[in-house]
C-alpha atoms as a PDB file:
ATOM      1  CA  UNK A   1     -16.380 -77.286 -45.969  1.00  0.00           C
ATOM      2  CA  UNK A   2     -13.501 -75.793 -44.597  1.00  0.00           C
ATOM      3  CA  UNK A   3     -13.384 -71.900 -45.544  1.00  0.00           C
ATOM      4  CA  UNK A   4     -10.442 -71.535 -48.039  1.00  0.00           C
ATOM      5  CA  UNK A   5      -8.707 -68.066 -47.778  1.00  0.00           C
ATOM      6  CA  UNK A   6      -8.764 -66.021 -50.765  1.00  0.00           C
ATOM      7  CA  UNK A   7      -5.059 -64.687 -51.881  1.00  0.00           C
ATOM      8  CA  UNK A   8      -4.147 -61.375 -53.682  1.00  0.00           C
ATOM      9  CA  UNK A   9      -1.736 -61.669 -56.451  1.00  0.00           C
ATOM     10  CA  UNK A  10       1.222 -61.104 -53.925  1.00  0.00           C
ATOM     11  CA  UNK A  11       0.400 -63.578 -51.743  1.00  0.00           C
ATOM     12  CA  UNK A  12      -0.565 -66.208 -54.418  1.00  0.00           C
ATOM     13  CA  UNK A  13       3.135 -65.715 -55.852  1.00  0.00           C
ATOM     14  CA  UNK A  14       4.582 -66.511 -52.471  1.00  0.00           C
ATOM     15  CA  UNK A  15       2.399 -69.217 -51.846  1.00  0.00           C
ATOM     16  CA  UNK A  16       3.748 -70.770 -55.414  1.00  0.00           C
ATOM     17  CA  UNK A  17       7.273 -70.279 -54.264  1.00  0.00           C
ATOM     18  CA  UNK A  18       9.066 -73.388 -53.937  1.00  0.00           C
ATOM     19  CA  UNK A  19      11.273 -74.030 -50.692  1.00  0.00           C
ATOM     20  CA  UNK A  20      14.973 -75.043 -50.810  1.00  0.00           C
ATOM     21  CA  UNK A  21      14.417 -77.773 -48.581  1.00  0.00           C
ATOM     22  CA  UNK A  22      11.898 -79.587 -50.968  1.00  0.00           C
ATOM     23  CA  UNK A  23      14.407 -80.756 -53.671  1.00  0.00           C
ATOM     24  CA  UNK A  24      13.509 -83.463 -55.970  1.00  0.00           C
ATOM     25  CA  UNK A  25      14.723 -86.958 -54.968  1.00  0.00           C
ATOM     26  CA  UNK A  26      12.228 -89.462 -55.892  1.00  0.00           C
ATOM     27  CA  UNK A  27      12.798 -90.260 -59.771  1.00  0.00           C
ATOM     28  CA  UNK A  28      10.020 -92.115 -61.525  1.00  0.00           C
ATOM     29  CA  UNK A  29      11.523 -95.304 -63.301  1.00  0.00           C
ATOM     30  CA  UNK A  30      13.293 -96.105 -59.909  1.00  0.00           C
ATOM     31  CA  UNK A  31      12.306 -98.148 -56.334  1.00  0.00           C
ATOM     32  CA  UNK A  32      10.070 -95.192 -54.247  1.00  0.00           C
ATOM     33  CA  UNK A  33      11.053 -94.503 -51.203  1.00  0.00           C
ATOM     34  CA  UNK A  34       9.938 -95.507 -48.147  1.00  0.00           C
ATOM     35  CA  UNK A  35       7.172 -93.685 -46.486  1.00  0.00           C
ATOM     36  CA  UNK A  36       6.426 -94.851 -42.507  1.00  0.00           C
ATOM     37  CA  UNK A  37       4.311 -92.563 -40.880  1.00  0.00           C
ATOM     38  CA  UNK A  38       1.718 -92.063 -38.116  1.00  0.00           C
ATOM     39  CA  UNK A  39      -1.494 -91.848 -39.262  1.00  0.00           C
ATOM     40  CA  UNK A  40      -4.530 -90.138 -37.093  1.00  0.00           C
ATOM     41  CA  UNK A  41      -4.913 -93.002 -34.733  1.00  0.00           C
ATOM     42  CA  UNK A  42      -1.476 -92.958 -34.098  1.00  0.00           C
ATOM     43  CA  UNK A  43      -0.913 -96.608 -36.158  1.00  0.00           C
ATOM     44  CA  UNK A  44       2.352 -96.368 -38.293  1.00  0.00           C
ATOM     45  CA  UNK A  45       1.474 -96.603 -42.134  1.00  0.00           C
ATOM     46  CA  UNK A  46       4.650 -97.984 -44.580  1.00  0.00           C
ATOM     47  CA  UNK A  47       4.587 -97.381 -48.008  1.00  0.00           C
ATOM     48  CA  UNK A  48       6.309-101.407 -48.313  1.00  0.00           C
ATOM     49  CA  UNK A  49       3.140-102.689 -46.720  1.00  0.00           C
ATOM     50  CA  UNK A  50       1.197-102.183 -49.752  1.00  0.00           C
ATOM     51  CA  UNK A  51       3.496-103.864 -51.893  1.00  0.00           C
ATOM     52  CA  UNK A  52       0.850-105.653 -54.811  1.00  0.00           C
ATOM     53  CA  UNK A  53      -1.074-102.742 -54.682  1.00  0.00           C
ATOM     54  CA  UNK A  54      -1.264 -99.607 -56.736  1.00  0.00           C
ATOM     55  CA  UNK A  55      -0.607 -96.441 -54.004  1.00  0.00           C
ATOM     56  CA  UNK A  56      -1.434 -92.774 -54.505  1.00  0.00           C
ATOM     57  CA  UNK A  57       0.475 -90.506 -52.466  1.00  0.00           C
ATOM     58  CA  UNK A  58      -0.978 -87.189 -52.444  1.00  0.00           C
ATOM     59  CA  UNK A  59       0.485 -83.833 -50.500  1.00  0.00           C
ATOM     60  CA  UNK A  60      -2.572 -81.947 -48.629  1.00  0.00           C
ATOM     61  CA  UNK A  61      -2.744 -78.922 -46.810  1.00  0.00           C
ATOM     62  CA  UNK A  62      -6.470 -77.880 -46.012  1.00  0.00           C
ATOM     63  CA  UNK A  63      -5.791 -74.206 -45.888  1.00  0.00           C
ATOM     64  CA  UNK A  64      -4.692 -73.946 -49.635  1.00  0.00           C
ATOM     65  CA  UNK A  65      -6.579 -72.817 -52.182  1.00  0.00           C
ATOM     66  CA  UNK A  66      -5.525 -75.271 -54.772  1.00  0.00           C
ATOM     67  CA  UNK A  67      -6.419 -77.641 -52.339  1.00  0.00           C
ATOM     68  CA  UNK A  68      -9.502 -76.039 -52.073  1.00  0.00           C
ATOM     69  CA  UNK A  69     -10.381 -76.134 -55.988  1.00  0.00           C
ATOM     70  CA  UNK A  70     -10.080 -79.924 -55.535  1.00  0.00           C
ATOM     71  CA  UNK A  71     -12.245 -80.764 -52.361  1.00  0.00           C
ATOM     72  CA  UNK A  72     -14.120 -77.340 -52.502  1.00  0.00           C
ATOM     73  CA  UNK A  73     -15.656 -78.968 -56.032  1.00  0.00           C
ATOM     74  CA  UNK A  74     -15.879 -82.605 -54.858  1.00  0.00           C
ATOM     75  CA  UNK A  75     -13.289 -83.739 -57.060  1.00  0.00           C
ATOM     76  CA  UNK A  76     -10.750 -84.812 -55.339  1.00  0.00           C
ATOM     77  CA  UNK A  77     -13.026 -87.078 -53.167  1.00  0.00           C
ATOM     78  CA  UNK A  78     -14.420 -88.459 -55.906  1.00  0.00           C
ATOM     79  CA  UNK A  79     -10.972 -89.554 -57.127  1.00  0.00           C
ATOM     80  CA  UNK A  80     -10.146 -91.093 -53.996  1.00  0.00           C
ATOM     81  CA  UNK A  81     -13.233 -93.124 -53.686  1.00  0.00           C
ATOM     82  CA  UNK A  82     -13.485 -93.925 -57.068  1.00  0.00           C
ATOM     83  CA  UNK A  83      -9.523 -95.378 -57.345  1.00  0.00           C
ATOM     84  CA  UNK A  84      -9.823 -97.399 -53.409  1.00  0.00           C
ATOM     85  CA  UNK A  85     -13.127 -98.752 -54.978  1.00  0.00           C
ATOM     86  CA  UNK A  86     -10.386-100.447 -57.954  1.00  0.00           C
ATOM     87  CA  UNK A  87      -8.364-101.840 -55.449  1.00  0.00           C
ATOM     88  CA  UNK A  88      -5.819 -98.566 -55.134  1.00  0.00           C
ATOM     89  CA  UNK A  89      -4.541 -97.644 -52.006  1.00  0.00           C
ATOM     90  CA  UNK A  90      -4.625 -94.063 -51.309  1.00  0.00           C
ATOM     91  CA  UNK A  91      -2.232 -92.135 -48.736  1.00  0.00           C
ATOM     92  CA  UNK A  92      -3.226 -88.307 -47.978  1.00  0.00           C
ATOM     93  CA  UNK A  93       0.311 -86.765 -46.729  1.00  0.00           C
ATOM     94  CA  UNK A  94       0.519 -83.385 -44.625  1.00  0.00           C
ATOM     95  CA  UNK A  95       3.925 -82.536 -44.144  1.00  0.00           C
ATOM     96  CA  UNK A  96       2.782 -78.879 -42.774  1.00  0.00           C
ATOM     97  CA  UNK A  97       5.593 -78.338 -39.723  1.00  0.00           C
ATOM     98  CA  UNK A  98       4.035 -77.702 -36.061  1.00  0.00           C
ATOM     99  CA  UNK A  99       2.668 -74.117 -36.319  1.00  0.00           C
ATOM    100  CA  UNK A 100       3.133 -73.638 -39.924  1.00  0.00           C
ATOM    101  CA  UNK A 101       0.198 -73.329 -42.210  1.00  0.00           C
ATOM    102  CA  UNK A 102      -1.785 -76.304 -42.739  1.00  0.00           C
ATOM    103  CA  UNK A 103      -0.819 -78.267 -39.806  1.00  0.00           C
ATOM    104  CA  UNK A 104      -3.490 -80.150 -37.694  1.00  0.00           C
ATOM    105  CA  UNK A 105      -3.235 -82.417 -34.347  1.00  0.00           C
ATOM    106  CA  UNK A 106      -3.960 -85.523 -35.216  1.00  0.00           C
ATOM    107  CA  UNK A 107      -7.006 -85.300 -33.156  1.00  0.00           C
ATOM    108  CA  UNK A 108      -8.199 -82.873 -35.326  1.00  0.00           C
ATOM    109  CA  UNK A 109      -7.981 -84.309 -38.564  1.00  0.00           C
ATOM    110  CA  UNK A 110     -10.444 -86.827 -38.924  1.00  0.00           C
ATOM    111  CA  UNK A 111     -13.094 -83.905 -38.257  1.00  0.00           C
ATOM    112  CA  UNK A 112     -11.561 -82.091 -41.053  1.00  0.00           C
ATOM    113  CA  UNK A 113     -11.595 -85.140 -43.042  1.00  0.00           C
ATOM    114  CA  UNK A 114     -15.158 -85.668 -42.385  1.00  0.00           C
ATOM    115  CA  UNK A 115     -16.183 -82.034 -42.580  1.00  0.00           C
ATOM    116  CA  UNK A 116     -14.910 -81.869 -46.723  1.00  0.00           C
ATOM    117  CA  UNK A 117     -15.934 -85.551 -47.053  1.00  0.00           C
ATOM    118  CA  UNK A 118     -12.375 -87.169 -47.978  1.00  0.00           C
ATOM    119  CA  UNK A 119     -12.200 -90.013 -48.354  1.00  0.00           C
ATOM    120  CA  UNK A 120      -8.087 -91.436 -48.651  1.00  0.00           C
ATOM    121  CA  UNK A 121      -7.099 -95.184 -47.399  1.00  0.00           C
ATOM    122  CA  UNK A 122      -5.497 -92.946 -44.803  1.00  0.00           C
ATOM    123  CA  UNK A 123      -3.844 -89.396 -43.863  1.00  0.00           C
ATOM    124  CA  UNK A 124      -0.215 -89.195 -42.969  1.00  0.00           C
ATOM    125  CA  UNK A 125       1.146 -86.778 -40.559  1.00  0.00           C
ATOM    126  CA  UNK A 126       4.801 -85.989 -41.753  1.00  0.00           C
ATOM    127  CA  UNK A 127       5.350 -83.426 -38.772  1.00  0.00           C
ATOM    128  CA  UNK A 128       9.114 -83.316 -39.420  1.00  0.00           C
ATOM    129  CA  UNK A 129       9.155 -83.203 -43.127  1.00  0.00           C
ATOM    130  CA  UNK A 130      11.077 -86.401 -43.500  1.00  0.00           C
ATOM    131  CA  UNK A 131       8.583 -88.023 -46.296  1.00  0.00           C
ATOM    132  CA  UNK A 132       8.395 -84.871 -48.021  1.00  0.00           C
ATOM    133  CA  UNK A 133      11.703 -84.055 -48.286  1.00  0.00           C
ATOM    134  CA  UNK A 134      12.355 -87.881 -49.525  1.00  0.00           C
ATOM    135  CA  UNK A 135       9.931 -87.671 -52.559  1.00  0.00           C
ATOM    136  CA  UNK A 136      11.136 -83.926 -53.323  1.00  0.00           C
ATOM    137  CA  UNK A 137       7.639 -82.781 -52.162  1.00  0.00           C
ATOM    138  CA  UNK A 138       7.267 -79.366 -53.435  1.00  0.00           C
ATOM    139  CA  UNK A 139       3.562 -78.238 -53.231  1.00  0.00           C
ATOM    140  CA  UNK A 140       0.236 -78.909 -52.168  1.00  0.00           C
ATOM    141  CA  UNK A 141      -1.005 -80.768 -53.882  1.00  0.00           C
ATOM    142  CA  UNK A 142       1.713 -83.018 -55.518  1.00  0.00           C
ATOM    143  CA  UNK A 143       0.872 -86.353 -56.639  1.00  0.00           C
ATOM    144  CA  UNK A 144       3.371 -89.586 -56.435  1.00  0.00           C
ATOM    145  CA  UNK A 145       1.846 -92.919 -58.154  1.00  0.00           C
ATOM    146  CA  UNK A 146       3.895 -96.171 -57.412  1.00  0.00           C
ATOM    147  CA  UNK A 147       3.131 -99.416 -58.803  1.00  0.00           C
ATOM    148  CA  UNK A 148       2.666-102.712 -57.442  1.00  0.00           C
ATOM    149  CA  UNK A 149       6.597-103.456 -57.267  1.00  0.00           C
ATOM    150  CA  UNK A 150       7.382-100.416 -55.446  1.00  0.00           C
ATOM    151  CA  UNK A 151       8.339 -98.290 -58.460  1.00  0.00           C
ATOM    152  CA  UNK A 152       7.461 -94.925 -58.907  1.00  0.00           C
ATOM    153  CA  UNK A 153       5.317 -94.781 -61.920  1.00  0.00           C
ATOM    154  CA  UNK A 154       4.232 -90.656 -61.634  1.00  0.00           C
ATOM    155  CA  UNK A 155       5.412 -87.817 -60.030  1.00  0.00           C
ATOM    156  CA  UNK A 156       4.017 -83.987 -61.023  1.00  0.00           C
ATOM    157  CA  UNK A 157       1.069 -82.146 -60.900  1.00  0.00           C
ATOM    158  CA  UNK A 158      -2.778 -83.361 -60.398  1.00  0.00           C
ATOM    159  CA  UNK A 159      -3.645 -81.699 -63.733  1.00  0.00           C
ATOM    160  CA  UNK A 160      -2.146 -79.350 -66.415  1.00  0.00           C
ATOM    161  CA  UNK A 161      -4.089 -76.257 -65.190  1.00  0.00           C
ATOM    162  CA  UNK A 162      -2.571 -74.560 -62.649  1.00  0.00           C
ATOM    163  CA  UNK A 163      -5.230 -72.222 -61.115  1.00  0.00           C
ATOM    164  CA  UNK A 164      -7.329 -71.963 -58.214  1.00  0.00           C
ATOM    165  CA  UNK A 165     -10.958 -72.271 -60.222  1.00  0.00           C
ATOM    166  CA  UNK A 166     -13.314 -75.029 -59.790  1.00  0.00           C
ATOM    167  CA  UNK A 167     -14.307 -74.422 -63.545  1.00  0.00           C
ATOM    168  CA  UNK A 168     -11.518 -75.560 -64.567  1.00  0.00           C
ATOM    169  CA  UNK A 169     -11.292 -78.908 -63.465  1.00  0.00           C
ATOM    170  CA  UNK A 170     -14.286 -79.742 -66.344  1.00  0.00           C
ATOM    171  CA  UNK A 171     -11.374 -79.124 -69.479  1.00  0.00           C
ATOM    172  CA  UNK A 172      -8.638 -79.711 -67.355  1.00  0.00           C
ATOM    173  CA  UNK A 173      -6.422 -83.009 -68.284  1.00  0.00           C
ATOM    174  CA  UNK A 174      -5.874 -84.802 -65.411  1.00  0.00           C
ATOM    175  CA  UNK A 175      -2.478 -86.688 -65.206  1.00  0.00           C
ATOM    176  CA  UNK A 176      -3.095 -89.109 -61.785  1.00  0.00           C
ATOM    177  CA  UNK A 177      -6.792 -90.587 -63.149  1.00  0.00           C
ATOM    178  CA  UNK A 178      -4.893 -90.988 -66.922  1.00  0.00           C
ATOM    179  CA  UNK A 179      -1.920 -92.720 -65.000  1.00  0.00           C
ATOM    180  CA  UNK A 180      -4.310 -95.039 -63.007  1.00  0.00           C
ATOM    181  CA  UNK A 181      -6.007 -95.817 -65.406  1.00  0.00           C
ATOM    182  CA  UNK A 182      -3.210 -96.682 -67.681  1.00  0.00           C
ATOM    183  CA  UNK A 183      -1.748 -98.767 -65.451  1.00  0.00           C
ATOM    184  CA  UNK A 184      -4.520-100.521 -64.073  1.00  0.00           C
ATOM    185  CA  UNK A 185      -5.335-101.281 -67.647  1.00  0.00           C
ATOM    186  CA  UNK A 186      -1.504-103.064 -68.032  1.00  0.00           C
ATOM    187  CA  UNK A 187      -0.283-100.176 -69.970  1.00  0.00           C
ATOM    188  CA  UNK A 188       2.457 -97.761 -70.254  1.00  0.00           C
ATOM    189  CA  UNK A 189       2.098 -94.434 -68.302  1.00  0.00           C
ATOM    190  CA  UNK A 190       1.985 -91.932 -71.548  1.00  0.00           C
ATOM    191  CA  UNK A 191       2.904 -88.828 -68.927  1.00  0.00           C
ATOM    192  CA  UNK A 192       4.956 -90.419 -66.640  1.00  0.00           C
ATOM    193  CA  UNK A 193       5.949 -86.670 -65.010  1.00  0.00           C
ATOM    194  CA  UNK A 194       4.425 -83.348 -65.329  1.00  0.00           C
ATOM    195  CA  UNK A 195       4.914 -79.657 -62.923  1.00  0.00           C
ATOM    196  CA  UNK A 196       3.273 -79.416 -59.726  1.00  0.00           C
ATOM    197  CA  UNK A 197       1.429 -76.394 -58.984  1.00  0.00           C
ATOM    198  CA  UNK A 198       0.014 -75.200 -55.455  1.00  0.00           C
ATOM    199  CA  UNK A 199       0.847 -73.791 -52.566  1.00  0.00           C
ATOM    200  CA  UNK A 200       4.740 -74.479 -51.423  1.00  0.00           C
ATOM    201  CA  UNK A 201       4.952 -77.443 -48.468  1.00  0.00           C
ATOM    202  CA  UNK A 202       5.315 -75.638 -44.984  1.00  0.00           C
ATOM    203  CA  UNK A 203       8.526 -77.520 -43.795  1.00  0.00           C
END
């Protein structure tokens, strides 16, 4: 697994500071936006593609301990292969700018990938922050859901405990696996939105 770095308390506030740049501007209830982006073999992904499908889109950056708490556990891999097994498709976004924290080469990635065993339907570079700033991105990770018809169905945190401890994860309630399953069920998304936690997006 990639080695996670550990943060004092001063650095873990900054970390949770949320950047201008990354205001909200996807609103659940309405069309999603567009997503087209390379992916690591250099193929464009767009979100409209998938239209009939259920699509997670989920901000990553590798070097951030939340981030960590979710792959460092297994538990975020499990959610990915669990939900593409259903039918979802599910988009791993890195909108980490050139030399910022977090940011790979593409040629790098899929190692990375491998090494903590991920397992998305593909991962997104969004170099330029264009995606990011489109959805409101604000940390890593934050989790989009959009439906079948393009709408976005979730927007918010992965779960309702925002810390950095793999215990948690056992009593935490996770919003994106209730909202899947909700939907894929036919059903109304009870928590349609919750707040993101993390690490702020590197734009």
């Amino acid at each position: 697994m990639i080695p996670f770095r550990t943060l004092t308390v001063a650095a873990l506030a900054a970390a949770l500071a949320v950047p201008s740049s990354a205001r909200a501007a996807a609103t659940v209830g309405q069309p999603a936006p567009e997503v087209s982006l390379p992916d690591t073999t250099g193929a464009t992904r767009s979100l409209s593609a998938y239209k009939g499908k259920f699509v997670v889109l989920e901000w990553v950056n590798f070097e951030c301990p939340f981030v960590g708490k979710h792959y460092g556990s297994g538990h975020m891999q499990k959610l990915q292969k669990d939900y593409t097994g259903k039918g979802v498709v599910w988009l791993s976004i890195n909108s980490s700018a050139t030399g910022k924290q977090g940011y790979y080469a593409s040629d790098k990635v899929d190692a990375l990938l491998k090494q903590n065993g991920a397992a998305p339907s593909a991962y997104l570079l969004d170099t330029a922050g264009a995606a990011g700033r489109a959805y409101g991105a604000k940390t890593t990770p934050h989790m989009f859901i959009v439906d079948p018809k393009g709408t976005l169905i979730y927007a918010g945190g992965i779960d309702d405990t925002p810390s950095t401890d793999q215990a948690d994860i056992a009593t935490a309630k996770n919003f994106v696996s209730k909202a899947l399953d909700e939907a894929l069920a036919g059903k109304p998304v009870t928590t349609a939105s919750s707040q993101p936690y993390g690490c702020s997006v590197k734009y």
